[in-house]
Protein backbone atom coordinates (compact mmCIF):
# COMPACT_ATOMS: atom_id res chain seq x y z
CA UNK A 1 14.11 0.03 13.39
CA UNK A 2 11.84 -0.01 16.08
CA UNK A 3 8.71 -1.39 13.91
CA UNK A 4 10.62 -4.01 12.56
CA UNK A 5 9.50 -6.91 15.19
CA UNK A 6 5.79 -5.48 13.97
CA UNK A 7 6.57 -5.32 10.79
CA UNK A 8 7.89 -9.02 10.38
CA UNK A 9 5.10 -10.39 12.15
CA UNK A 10 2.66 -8.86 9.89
CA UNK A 11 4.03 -9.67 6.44
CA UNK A 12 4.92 -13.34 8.16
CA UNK A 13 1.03 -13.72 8.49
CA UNK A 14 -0.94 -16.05 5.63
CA UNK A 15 -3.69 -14.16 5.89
CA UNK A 16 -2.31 -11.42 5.82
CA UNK A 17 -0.13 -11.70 2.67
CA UNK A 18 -3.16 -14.00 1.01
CA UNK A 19 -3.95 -11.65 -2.03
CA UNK A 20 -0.58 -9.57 -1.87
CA UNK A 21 2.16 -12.08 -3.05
CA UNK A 22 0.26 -15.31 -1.14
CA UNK A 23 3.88 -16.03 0.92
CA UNK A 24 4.73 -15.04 4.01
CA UNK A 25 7.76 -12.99 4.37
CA UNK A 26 11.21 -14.60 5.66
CA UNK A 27 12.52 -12.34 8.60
CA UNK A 28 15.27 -11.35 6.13
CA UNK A 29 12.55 -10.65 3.10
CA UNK A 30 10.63 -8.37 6.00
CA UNK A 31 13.87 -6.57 6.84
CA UNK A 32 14.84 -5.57 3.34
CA UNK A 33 10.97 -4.41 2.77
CA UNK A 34 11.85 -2.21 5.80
CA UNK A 35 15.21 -0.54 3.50
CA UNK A 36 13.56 -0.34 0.88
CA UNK A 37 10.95 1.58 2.64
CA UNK A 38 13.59 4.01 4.01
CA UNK A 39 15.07 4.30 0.51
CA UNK A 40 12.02 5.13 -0.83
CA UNK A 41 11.86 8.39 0.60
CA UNK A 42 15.73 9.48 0.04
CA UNK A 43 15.28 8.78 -3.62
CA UNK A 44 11.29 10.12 -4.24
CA UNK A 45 11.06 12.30 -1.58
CA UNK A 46 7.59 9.97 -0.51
CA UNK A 47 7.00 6.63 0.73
CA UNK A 48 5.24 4.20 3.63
CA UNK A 49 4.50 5.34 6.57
CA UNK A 50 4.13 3.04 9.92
CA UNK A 51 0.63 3.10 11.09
CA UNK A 52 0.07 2.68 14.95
CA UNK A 53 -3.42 3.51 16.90
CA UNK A 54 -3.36 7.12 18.89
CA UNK A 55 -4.46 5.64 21.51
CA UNK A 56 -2.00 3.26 22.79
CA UNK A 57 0.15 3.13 19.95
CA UNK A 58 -0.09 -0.43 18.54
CA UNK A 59 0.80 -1.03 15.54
CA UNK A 60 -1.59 -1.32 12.71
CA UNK A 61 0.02 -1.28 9.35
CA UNK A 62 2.10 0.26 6.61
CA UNK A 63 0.70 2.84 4.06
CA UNK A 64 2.06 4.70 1.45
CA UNK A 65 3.21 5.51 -2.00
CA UNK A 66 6.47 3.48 -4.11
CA UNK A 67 7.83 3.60 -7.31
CA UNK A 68 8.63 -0.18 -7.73
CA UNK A 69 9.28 -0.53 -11.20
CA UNK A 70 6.92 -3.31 -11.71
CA UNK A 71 7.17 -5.47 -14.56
CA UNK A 72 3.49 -4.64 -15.29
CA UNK A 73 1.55 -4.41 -18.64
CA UNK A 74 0.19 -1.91 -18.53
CA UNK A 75 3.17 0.31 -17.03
CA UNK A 76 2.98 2.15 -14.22
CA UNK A 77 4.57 5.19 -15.95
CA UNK A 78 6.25 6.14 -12.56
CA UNK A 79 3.23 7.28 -11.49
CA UNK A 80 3.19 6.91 -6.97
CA UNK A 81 1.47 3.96 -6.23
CA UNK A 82 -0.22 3.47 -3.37
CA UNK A 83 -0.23 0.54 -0.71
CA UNK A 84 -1.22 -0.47 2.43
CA UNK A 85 -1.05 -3.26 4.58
CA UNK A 86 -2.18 -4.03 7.59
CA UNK A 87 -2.03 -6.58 11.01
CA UNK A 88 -4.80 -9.01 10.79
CA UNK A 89 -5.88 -8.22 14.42
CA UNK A 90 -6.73 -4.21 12.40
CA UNK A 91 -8.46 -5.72 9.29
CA UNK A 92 -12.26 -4.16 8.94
CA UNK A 93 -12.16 -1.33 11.38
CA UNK A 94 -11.86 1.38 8.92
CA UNK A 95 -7.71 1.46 9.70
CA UNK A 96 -7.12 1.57 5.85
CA UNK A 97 -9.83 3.96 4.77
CA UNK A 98 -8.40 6.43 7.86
CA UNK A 99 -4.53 6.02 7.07
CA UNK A 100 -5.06 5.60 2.94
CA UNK A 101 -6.79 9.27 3.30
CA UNK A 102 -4.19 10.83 5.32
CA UNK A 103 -1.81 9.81 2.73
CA UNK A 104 -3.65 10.93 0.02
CA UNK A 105 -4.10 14.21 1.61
CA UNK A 106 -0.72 14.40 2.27
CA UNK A 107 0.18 13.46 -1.41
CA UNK A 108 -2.07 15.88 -2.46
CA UNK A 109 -0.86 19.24 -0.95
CA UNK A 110 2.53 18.34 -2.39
CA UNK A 111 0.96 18.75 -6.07
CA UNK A 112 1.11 15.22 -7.06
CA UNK A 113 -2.08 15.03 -9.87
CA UNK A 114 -2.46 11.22 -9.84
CA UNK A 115 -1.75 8.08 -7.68
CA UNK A 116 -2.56 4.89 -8.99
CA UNK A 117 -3.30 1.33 -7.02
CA UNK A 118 -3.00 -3.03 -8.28
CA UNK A 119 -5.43 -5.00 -6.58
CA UNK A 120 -6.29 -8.82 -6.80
CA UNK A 121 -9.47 -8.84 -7.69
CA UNK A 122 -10.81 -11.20 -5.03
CA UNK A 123 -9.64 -8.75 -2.34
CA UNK A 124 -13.16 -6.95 -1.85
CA UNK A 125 -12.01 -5.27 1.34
CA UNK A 126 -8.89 -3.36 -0.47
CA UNK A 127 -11.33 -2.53 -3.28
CA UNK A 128 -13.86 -1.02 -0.85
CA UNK A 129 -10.66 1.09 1.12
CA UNK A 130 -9.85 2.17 -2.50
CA UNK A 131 -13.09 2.99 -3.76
CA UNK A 132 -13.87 5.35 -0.33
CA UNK A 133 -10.65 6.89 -0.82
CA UNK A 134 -11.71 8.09 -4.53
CA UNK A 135 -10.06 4.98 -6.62
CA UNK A 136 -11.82 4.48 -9.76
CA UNK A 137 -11.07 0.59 -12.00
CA UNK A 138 -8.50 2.36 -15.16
CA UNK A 139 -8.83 -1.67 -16.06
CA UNK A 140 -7.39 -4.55 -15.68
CA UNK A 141 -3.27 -5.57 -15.79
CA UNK A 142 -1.23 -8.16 -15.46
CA UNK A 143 1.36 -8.62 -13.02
CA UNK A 144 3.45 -11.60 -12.56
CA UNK A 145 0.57 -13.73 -14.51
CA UNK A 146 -2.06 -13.30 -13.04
CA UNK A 147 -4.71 -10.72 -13.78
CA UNK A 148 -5.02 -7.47 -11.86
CA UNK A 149 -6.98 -5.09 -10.93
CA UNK A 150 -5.55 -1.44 -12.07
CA UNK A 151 -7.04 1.49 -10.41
CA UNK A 152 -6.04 5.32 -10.64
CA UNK A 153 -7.21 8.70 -8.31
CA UNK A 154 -6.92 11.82 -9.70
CA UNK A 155 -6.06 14.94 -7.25
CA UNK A 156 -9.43 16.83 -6.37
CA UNK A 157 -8.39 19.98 -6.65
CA UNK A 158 -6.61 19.84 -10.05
């Protein structure tokens, strides 16, 4: 509860929501993103974590893995996917790479074999965080109309 000012100020941000859904987030929109976060992890046993810097604790983002249930061709297959978000003041510092990582890792030592990630295909910065973080293009989808970029990580140490 106490990330939600943080939270709502983030996904309220144009830019920030620009190649995500391209509309900023009502306050009630960013509080029901912030339940179904919480459910997330009663019902998959995973899901976002709130990123904030170690050193004075401000926050940065949201990362994680969902099951959303997209209406996506082609389907997710319930595989985790993974997401991440983050304030504009935190874009380009290598916040995504760090957190998307720790994720992963943590995702990993629970035996999950494959994550996958959608990403507009004009957003070069989340294809460089996914590509560092061992994302490869599966191919392209389409979600909501518009074309998609479908990628998928297999566990290293399968």
């Amino acid at each position: 509860m106490t990330d939600f000012h943080d939270l709502h100020a983030m996904w309220s941000d144009p830019d920030v929501v620009r190649h995500i859904s391209g509309v900023p987030s009502s306050e009630q929109e960013s509080w029901f993103r912030l339940l179904r976060y919480r459910g997330l992890w009663d019902l998959l046993g995973y899901g976002y974590w709130c990123v904030r810097t170690k050193a004075d604790g401000r926050y940065v983002g949201d990362v994680g893995f969902a099951d959303w249930k997209r209406d996506i061709e082609p389907s997710l297959d319930t595989v985790p996917e993974a997401g991440w978000v983050l304030a504009r003041w935190a874009h380009g510092q290598g916040f995504a790479t760090e957190a998307l990582q720790a994720a992963l890792a943590w995702m990993d030592g629970r035996g999950v074999d494959r994550t996958v990630c959608i990403i507009a295909p004009e957003h070069a910065a989340s294809c460089r965080v996914a590509e560092k973080c061992g994302y490869s293009l599966k191919g392209n989808a389409c979600f909501r109309g518009e074309k998609t970029l479908l990628l998928q990580r297999e566990r290293d140490d399968r």
